[in-house]
PDB file of N, CA and C in Angstrom:
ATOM      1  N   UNK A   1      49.972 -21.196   6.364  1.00  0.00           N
ATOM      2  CA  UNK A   1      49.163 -20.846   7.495  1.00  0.00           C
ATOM      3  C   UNK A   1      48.346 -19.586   7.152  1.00  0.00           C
ATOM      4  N   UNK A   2      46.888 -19.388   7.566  1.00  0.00           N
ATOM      5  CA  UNK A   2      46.248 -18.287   7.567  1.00  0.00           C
ATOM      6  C   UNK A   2      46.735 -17.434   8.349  1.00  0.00           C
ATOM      7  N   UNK A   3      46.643 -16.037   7.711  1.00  0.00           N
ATOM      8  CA  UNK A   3      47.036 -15.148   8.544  1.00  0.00           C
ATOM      9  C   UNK A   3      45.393 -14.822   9.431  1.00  0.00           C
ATOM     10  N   UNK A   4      45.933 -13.703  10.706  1.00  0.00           N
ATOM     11  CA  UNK A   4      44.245 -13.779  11.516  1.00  0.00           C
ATOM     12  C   UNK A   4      43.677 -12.577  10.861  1.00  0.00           C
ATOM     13  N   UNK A   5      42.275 -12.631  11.233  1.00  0.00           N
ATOM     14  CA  UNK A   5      42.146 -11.307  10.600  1.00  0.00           C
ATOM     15  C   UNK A   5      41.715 -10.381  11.652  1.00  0.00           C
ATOM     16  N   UNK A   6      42.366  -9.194  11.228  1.00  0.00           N
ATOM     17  CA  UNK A   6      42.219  -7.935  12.141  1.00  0.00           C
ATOM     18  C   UNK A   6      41.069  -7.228  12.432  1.00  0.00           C
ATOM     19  N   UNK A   7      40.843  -6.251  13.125  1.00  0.00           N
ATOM     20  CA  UNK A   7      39.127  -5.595  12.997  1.00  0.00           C
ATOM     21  C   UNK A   7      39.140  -5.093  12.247  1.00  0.00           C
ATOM     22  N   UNK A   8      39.889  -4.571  11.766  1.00  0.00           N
ATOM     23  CA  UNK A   8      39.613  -3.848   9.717  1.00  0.00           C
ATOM     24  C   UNK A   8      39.251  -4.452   8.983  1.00  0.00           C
ATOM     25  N   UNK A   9      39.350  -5.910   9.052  1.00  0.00           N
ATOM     26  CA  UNK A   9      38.738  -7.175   8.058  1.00  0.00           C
ATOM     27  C   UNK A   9      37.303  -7.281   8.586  1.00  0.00           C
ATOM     28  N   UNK A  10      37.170  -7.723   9.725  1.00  0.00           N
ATOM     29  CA  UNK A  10      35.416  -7.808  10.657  1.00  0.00           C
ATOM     30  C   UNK A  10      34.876  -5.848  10.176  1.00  0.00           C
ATOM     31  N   UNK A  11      34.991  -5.144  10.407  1.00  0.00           N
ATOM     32  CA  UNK A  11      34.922  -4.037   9.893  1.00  0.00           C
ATOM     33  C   UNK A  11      34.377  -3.893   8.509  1.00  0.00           C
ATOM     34  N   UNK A  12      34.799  -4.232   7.451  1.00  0.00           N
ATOM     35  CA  UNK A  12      34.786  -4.162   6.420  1.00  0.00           C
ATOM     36  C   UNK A  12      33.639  -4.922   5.929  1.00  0.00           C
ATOM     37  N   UNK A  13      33.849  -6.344   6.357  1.00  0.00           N
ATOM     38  CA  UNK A  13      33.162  -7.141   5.965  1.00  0.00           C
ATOM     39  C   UNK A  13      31.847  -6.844   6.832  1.00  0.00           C
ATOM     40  N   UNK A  14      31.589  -6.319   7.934  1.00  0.00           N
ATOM     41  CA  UNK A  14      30.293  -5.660   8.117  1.00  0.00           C
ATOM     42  C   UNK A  14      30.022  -4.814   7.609  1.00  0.00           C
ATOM     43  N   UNK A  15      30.693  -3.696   7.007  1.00  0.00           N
ATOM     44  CA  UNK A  15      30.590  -2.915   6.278  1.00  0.00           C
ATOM     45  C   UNK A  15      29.476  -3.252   5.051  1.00  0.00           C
ATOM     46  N   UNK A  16      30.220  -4.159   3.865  1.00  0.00           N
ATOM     47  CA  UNK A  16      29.956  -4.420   2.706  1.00  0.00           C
ATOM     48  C   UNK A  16      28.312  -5.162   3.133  1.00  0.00           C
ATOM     49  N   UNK A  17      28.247  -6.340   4.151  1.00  0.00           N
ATOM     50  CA  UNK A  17      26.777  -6.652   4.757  1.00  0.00           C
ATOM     51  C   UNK A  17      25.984  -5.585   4.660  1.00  0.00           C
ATOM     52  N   UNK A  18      26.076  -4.863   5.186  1.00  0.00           N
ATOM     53  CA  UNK A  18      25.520  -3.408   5.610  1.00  0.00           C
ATOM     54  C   UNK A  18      24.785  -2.835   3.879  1.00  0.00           C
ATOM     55  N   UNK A  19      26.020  -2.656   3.503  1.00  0.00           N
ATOM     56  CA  UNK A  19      25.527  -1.938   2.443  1.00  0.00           C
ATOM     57  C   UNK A  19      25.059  -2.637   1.301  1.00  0.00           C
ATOM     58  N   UNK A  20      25.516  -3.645   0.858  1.00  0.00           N
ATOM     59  CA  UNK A  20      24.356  -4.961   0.363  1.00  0.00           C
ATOM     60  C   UNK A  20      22.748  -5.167   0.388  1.00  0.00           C
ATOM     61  N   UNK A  21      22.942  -5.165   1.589  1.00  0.00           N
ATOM     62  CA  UNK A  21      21.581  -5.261   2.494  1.00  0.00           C
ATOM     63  C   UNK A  21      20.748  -4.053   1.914  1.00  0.00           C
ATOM     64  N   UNK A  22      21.136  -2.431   2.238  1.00  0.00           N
ATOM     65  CA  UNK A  22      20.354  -1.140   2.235  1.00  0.00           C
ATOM     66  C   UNK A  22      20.412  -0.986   0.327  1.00  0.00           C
ATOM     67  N   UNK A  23      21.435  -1.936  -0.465  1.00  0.00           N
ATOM     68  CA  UNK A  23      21.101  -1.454  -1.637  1.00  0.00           C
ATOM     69  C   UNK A  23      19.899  -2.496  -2.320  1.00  0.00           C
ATOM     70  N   UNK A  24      20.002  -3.564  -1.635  1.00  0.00           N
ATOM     71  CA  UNK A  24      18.938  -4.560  -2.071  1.00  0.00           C
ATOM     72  C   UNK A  24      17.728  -4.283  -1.613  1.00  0.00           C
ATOM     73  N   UNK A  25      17.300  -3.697  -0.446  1.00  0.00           N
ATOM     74  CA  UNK A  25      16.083  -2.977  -0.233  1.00  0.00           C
ATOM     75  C   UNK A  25      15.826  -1.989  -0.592  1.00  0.00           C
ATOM     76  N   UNK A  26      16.738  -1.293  -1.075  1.00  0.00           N
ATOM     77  CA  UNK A  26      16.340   0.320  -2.251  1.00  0.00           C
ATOM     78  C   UNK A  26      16.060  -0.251  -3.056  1.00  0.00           C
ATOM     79  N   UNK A  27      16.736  -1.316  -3.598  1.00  0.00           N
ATOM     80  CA  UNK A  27      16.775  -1.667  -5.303  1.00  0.00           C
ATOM     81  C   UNK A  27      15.164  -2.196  -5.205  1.00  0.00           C
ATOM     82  N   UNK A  28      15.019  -2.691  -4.247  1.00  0.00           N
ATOM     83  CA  UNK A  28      13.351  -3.465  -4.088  1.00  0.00           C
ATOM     84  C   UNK A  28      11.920  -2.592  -4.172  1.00  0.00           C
ATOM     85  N   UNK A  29      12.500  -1.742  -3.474  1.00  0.00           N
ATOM     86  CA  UNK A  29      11.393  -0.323  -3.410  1.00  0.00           C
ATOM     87  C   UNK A  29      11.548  -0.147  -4.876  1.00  0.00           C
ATOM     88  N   UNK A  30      12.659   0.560  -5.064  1.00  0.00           N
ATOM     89  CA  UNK A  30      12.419   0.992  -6.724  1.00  0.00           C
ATOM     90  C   UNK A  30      11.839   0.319  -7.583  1.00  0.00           C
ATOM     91  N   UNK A  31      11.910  -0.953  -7.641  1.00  0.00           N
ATOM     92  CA  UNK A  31      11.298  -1.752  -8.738  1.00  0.00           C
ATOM     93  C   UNK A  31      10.302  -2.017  -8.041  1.00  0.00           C
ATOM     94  N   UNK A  32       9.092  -1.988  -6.922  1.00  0.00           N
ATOM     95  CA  UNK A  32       8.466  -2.509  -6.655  1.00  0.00           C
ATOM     96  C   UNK A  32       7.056  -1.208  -6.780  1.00  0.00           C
ATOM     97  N   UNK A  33       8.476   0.264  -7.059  1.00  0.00           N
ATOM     98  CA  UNK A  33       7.066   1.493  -7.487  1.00  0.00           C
ATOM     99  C   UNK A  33       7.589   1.303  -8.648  1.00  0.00           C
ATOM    100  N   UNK A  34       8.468   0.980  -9.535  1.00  0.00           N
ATOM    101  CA  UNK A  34       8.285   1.147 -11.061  1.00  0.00           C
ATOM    102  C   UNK A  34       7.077   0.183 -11.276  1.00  0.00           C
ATOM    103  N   UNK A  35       6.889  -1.291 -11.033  1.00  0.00           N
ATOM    104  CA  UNK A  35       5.724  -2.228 -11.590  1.00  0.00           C
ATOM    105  C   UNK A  35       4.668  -1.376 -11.396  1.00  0.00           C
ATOM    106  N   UNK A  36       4.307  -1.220 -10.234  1.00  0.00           N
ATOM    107  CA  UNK A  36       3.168  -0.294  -9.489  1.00  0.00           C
ATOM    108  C   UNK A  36       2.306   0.756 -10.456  1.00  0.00           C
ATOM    109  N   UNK A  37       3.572   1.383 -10.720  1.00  0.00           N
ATOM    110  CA  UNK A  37       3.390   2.324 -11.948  1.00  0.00           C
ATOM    111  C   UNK A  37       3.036   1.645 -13.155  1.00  0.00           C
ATOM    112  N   UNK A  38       3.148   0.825 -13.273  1.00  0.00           N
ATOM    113  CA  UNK A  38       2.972   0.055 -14.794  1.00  0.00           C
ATOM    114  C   UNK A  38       2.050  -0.733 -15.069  1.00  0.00           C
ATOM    115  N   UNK A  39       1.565  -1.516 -14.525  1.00  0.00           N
ATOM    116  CA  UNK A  39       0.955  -1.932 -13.777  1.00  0.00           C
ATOM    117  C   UNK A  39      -0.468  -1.218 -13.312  1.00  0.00           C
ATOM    118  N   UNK A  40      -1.959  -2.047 -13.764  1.00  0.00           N
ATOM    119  CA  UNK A  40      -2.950  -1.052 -13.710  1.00  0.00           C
ATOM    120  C   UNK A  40      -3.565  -1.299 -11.533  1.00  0.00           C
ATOM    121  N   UNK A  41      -4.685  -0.874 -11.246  1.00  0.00           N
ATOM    122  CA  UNK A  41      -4.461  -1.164  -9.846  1.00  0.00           C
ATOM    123  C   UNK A  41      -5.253  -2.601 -10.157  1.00  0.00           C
ATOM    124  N   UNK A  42      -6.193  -3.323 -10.956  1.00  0.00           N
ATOM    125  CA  UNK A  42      -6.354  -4.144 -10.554  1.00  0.00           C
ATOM    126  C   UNK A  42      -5.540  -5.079 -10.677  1.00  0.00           C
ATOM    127  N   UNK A  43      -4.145  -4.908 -11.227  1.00  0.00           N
ATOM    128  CA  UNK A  43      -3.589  -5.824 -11.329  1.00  0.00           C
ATOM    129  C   UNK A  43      -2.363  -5.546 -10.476  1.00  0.00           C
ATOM    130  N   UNK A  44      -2.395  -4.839  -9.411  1.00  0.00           N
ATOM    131  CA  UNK A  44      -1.510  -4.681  -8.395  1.00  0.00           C
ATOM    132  C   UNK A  44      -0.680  -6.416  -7.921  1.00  0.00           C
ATOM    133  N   UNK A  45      -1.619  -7.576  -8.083  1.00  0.00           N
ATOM    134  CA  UNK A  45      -0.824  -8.927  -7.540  1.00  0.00           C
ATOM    135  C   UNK A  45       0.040  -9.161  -8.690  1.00  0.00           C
ATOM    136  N   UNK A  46       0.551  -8.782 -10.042  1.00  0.00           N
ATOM    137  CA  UNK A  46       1.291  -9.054 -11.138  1.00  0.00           C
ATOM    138  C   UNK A  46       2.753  -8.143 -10.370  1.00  0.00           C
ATOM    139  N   UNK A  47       2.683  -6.992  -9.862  1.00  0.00           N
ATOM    140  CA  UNK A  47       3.624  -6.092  -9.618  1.00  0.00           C
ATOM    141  C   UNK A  47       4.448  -6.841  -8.286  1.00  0.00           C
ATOM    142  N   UNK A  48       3.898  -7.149  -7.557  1.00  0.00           N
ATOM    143  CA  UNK A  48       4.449  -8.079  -6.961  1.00  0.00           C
ATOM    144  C   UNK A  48       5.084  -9.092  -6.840  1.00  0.00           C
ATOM    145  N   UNK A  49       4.396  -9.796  -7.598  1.00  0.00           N
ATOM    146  CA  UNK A  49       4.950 -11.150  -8.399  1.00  0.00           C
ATOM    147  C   UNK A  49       6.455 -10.904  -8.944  1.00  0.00           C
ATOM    148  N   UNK A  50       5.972  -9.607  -9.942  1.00  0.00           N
ATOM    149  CA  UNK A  50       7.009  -9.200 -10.223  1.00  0.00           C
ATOM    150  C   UNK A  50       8.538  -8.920  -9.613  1.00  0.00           C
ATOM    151  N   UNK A  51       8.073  -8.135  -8.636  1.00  0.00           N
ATOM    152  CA  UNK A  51       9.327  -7.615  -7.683  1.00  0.00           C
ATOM    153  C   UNK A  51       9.744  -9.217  -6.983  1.00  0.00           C
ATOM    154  N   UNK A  52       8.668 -10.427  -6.304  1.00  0.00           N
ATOM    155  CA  UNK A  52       9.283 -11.357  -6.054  1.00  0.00           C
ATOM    156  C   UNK A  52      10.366 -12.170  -7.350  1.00  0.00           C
ATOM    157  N   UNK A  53      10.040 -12.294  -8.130  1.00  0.00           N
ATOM    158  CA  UNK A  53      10.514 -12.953  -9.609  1.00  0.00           C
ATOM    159  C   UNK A  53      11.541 -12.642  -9.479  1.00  0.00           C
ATOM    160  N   UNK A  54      11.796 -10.930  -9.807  1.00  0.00           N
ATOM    161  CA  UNK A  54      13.095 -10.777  -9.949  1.00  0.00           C
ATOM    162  C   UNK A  54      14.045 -10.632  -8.501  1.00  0.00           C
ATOM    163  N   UNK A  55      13.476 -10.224  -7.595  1.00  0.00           N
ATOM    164  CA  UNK A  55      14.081 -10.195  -6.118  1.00  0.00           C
ATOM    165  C   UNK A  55      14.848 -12.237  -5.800  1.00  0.00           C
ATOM    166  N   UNK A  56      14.381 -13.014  -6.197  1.00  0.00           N
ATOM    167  CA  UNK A  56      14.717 -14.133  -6.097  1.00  0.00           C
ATOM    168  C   UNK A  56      15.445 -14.465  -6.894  1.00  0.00           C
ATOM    169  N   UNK A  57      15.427 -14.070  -8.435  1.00  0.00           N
ATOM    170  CA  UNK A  57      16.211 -14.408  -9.619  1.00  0.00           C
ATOM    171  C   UNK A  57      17.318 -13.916  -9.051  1.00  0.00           C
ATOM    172  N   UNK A  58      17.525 -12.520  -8.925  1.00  0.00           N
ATOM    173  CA  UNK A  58      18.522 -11.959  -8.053  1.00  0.00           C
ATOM    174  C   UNK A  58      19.467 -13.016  -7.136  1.00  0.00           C
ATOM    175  N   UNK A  59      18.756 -13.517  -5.966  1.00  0.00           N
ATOM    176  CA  UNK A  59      19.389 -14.503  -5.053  1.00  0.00           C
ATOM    177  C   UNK A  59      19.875 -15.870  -5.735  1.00  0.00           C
ATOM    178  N   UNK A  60      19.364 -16.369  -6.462  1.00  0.00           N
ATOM    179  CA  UNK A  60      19.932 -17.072  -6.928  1.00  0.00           C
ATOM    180  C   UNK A  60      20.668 -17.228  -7.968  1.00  0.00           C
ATOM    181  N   UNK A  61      21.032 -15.878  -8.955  1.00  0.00           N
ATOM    182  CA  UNK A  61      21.875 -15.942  -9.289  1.00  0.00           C
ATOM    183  C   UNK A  61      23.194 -15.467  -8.867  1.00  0.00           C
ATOM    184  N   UNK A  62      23.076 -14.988  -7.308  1.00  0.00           N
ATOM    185  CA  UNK A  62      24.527 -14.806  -7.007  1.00  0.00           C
ATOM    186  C   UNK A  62      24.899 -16.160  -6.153  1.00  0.00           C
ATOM    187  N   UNK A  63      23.807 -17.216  -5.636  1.00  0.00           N
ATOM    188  CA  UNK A  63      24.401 -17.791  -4.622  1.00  0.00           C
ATOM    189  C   UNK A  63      25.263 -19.150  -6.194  1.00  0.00           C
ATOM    190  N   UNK A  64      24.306 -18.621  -7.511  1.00  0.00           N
ATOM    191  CA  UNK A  64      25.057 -19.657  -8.032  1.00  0.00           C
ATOM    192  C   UNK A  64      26.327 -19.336  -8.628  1.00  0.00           C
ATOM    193  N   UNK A  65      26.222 -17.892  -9.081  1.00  0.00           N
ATOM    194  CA  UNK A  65      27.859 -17.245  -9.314  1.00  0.00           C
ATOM    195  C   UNK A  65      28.996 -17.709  -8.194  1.00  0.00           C
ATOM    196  N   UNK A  66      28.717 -17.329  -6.765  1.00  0.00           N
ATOM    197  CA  UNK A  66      29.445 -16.850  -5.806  1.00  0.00           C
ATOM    198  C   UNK A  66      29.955 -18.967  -5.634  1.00  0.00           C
ATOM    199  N   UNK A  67      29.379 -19.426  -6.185  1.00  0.00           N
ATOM    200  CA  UNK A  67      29.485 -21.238  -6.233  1.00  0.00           C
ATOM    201  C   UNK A  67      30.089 -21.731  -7.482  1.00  0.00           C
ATOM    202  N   UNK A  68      30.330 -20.538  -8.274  1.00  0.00           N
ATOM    203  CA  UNK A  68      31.163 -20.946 -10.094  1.00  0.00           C
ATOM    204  C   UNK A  68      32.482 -20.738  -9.613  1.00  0.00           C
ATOM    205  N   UNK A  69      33.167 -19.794  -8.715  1.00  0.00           N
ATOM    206  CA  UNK A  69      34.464 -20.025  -8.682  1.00  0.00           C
ATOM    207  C   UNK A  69      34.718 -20.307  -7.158  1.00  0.00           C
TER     208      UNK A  69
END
């Protein structure tokens, strides 16, 4: 039988949401002024691209990890 889970479990696990969330939108900013920077201005739509590329590579490689075990 499952045990239930307590508000320290709902807690937590909003927790980790939470902070998931605020590190994946830092992590987005950051890489989205590193391209920027690199990146000349007319080619500002490559930096983007960029940050989408890897912002998605990202998602799908955890929804396919989090699906390996």
């Amino acid at each position: 039988m499952k045990e239930q889970k307590v508000f320290a479990d709902y807690l937590a696990e909003i927790g980790a949401w939470v902070l998931g969330i605020a590190m994946f939108v830092y992590l987005g900013y950051r890489t989205l002024d590193f391209l920027t920077f690199t990146f000349r201005e007319e080619d500002a739509f490559f930096a983007y691209l960029g940050l989408f590329s890897t912002t998605v590579g990202a998602v799908i490689f955890a929804i396919i990890y989090s699906r390996s075990f």
